[in-house]
C-alpha atoms as a PDB file:
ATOM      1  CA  UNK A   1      61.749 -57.062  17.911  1.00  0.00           C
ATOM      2  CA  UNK A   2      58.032 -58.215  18.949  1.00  0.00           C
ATOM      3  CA  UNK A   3      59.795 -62.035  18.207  1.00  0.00           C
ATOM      4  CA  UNK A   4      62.770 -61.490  20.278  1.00  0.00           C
ATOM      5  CA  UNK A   5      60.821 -60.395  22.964  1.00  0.00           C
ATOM      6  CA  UNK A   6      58.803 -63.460  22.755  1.00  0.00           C
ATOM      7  CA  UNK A   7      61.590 -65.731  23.189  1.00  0.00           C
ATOM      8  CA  UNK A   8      62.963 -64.277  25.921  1.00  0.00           C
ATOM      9  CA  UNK A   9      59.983 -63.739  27.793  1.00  0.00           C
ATOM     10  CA  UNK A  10      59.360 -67.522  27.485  1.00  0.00           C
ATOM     11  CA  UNK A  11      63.178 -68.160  28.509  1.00  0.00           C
ATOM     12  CA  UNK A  12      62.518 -66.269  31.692  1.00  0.00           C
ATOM     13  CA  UNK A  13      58.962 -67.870  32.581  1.00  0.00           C
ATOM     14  CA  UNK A  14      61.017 -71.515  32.052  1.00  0.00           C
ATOM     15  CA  UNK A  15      64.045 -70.598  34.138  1.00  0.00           C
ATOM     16  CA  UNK A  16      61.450 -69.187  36.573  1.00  0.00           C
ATOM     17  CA  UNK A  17      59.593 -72.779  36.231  1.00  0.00           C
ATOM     18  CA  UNK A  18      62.642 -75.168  36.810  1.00  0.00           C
ATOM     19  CA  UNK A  19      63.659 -73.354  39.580  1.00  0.00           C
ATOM     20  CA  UNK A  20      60.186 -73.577  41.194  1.00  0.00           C
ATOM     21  CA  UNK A  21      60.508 -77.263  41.069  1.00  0.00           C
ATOM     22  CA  UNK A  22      63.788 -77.355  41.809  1.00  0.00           C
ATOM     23  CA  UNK A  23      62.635 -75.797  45.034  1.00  0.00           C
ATOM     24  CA  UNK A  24      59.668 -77.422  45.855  1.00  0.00           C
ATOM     25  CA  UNK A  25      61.706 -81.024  45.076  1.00  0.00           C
ATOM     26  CA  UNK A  26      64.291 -79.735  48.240  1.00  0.00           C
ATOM     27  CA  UNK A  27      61.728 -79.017  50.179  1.00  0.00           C
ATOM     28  CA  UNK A  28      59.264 -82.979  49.779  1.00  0.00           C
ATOM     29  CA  UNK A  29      63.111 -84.579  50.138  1.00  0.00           C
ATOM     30  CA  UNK A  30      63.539 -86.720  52.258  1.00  0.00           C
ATOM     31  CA  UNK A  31      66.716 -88.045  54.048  1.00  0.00           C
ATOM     32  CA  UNK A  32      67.338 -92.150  53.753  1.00  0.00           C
ATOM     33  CA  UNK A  33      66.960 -93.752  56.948  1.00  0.00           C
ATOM     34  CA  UNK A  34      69.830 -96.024  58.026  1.00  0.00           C
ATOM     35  CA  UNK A  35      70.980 -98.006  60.297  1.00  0.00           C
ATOM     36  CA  UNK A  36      68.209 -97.861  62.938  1.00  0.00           C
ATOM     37  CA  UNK A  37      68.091 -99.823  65.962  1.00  0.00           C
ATOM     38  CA  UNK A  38      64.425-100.618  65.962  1.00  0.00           C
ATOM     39  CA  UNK A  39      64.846-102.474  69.127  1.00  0.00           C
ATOM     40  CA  UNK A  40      66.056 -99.104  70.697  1.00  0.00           C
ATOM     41  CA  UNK A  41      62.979 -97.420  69.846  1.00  0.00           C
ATOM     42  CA  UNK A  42      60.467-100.198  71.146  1.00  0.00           C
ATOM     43  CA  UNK A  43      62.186-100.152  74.416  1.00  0.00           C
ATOM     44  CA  UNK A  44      61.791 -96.096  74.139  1.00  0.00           C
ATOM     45  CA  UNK A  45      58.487 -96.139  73.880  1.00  0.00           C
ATOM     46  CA  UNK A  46      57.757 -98.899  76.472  1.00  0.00           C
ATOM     47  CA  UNK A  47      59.407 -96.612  78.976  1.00  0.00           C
ATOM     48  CA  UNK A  48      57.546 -93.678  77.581  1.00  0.00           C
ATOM     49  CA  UNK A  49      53.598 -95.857  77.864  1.00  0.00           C
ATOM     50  CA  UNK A  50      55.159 -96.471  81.476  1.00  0.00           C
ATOM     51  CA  UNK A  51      54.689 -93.060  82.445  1.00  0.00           C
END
């Protein structure tokens, strides 16, 4: 019994594990950036210094 116990016990703390760094891995993702129209964003922030 004691053995079976064990096992499971250490079952549940890896499950418990996994899905703690399955978490934490969602949470430090981050999207690819694509596509960005860096000249877009200079003239942004000219306008913005402007101010």
């Amino acid at each position: 019994m004691a053995v079976t116990m064990v096992q499971r016990k250490l079952r549940l703390r890896r499950v418990r594990t996994a899905r703690r760094n399955m978490a934490l891995k969602v949470q430090n993702a981050k999207p690819v950036i694509k596509k960005i129209d860096i000249e877009a964003i200079k003239a942004q922030f000219a306008a913005n210094a402007s101010k």
